[in-house]
C-alpha atoms as a PDB file:
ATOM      1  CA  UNK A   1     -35.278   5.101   2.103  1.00  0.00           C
ATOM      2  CA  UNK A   2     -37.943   3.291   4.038  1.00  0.00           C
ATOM      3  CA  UNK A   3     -40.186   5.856   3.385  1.00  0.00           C
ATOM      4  CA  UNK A   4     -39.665   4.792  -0.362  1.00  0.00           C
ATOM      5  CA  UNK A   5     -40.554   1.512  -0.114  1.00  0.00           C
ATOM      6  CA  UNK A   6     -43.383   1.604   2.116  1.00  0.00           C
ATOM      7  CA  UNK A   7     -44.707   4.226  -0.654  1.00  0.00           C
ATOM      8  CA  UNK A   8     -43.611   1.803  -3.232  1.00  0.00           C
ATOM      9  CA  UNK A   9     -45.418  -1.268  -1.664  1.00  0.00           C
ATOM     10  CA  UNK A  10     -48.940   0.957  -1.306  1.00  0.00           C
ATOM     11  CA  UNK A  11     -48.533   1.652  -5.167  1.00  0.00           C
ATOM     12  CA  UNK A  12     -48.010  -1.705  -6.343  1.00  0.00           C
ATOM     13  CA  UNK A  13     -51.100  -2.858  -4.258  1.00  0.00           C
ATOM     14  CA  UNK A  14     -53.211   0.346  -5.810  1.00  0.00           C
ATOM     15  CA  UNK A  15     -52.680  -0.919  -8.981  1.00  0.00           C
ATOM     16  CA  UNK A  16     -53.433  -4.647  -7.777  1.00  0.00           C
ATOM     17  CA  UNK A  17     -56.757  -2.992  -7.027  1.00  0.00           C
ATOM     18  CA  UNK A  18     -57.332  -1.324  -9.611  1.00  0.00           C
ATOM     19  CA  UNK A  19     -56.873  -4.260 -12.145  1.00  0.00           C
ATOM     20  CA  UNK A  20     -59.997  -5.670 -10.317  1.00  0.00           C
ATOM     21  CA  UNK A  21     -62.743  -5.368 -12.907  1.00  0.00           C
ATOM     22  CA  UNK A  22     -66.774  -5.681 -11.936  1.00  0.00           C
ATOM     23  CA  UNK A  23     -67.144  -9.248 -12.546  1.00  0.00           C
ATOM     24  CA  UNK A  24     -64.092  -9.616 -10.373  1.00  0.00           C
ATOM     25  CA  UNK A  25     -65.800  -7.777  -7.487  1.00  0.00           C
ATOM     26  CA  UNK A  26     -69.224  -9.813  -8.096  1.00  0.00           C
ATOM     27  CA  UNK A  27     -67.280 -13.062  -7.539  1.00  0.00           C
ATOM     28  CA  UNK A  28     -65.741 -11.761  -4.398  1.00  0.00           C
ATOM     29  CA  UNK A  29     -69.428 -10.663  -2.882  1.00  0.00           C
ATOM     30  CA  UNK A  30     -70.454 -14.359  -4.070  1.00  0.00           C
ATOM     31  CA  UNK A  31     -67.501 -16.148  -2.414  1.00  0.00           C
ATOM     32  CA  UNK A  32     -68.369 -14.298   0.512  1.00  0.00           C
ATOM     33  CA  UNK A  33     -72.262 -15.160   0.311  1.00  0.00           C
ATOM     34  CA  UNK A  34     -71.448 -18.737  -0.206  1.00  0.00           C
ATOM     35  CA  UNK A  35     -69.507 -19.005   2.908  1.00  0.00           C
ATOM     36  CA  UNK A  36     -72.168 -16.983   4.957  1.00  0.00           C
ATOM     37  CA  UNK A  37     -74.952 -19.541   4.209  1.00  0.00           C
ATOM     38  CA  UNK A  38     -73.206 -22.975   3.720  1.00  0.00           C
ATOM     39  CA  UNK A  39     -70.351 -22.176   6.176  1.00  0.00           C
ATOM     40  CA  UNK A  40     -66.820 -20.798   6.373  1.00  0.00           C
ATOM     41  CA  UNK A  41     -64.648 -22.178   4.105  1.00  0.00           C
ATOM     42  CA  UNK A  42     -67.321 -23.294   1.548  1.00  0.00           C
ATOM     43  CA  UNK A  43     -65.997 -23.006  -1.783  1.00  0.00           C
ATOM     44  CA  UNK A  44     -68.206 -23.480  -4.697  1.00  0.00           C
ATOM     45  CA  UNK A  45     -66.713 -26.422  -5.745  1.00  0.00           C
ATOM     46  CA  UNK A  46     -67.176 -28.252  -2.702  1.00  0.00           C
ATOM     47  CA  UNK A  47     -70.710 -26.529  -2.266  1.00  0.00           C
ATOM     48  CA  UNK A  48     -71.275 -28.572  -5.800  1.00  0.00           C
ATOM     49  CA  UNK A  49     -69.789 -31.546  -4.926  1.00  0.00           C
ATOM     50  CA  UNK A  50     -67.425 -31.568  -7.417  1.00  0.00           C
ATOM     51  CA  UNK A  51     -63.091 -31.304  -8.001  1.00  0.00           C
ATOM     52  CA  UNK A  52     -61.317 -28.348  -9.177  1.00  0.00           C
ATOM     53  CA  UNK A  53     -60.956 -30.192 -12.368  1.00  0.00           C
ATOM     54  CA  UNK A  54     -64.092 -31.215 -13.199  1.00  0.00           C
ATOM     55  CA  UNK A  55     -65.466 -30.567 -17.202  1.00  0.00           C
ATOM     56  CA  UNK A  56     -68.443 -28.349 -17.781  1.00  0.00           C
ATOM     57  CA  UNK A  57     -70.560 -32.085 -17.916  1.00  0.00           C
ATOM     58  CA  UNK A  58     -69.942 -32.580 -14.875  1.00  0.00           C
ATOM     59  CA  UNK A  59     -70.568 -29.380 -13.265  1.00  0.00           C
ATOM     60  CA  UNK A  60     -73.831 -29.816 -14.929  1.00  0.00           C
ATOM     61  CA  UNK A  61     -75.053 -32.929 -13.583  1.00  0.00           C
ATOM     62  CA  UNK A  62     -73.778 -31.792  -9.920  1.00  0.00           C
ATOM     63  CA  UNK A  63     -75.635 -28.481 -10.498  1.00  0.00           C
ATOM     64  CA  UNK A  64     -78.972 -30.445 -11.822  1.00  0.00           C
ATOM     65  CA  UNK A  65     -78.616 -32.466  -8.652  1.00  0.00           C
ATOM     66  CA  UNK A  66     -77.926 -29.861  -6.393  1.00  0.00           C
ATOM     67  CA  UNK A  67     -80.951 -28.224  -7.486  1.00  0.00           C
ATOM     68  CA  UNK A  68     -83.365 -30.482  -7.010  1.00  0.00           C
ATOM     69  CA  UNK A  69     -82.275 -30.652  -3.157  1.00  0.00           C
ATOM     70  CA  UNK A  70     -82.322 -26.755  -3.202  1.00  0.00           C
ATOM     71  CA  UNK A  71     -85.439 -25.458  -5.363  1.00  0.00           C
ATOM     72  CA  UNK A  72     -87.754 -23.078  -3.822  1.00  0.00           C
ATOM     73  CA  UNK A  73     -91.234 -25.685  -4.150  1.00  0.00           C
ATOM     74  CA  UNK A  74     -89.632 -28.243  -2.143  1.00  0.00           C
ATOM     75  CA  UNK A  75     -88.226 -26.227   0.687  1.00  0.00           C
ATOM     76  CA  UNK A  76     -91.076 -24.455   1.316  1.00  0.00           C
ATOM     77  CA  UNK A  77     -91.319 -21.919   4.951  1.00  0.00           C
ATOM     78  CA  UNK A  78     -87.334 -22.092   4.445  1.00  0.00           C
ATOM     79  CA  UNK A  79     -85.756 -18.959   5.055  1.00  0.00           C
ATOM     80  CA  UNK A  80     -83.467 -17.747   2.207  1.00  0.00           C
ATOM     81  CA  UNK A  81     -84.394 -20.813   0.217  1.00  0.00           C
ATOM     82  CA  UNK A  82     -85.024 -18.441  -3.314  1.00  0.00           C
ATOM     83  CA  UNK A  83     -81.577 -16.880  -2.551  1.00  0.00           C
ATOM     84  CA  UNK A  84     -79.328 -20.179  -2.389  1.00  0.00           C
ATOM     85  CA  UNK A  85     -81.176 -21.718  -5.130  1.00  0.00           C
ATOM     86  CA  UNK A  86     -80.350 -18.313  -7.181  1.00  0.00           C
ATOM     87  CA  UNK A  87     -76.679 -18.125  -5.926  1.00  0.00           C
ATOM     88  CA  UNK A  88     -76.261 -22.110  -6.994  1.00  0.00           C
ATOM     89  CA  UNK A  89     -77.801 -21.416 -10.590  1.00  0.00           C
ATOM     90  CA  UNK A  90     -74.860 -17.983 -10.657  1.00  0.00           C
ATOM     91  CA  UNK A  91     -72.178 -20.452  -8.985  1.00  0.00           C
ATOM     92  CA  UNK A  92     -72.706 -22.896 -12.109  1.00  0.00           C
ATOM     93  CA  UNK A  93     -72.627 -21.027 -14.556  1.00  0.00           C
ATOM     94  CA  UNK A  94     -69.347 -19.056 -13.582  1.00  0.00           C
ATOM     95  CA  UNK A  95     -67.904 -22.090 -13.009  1.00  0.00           C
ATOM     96  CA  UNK A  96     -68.854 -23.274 -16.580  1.00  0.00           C
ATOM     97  CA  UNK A  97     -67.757 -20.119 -17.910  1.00  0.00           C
ATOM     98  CA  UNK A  98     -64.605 -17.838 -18.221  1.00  0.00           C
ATOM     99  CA  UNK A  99     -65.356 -16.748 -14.885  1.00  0.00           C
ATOM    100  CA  UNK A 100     -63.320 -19.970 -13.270  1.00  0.00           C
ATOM    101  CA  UNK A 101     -60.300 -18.498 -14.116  1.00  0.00           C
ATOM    102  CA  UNK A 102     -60.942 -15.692 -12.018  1.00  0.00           C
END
């Protein structure tokens, strides 16, 4: 019997898996990339300054503002300055997006 559920249990987590699409696993690396630069626990609504409830305007205007502190030309000799200002512009828009939901 225990056997059973243990067996039960792995398949229920298989399929759990398995519902994971691409997107899904793109937004895991990027949670994950988030976190490694800005610092554990980062979440990309607190990396935009912003509440779990804010509209798409106001993602906007945090992302504009965000930006400007993060683009490439003004943080020149900045290691991995291209990369964050590329992960913010991805962050944005999947939080403007269908992609919040996930």
């Amino acid at each position: 019997m225990r056997i059973f559920v243990h067996i039960l249990a792995f398949v229920s987590l298989l399929t759990l898996v398995a519902a994971w699409s691409k997107e899904d696993y793109e937004i895991f690396d990027l949670v994950t990339a988030v976190e490694n630069s800005e610092g554990k626990g980062t979440t990309f609504y607190s990396w935009l300054g912003v509440t779990e409830k804010a509209n798409s305007a106001e993602i906007t205007r945090a992302y504009r503002k965000k930006s400007l502190d993060l683009h490439p030309d003004k943080n020149h000799g900045v290691p991995g300055a291209n990369e964050r200002y590329a992960r913010l512009g991805v962050v944005a828009q999947i939080l403007r997006s269908e992609g919040r939901e996930r």
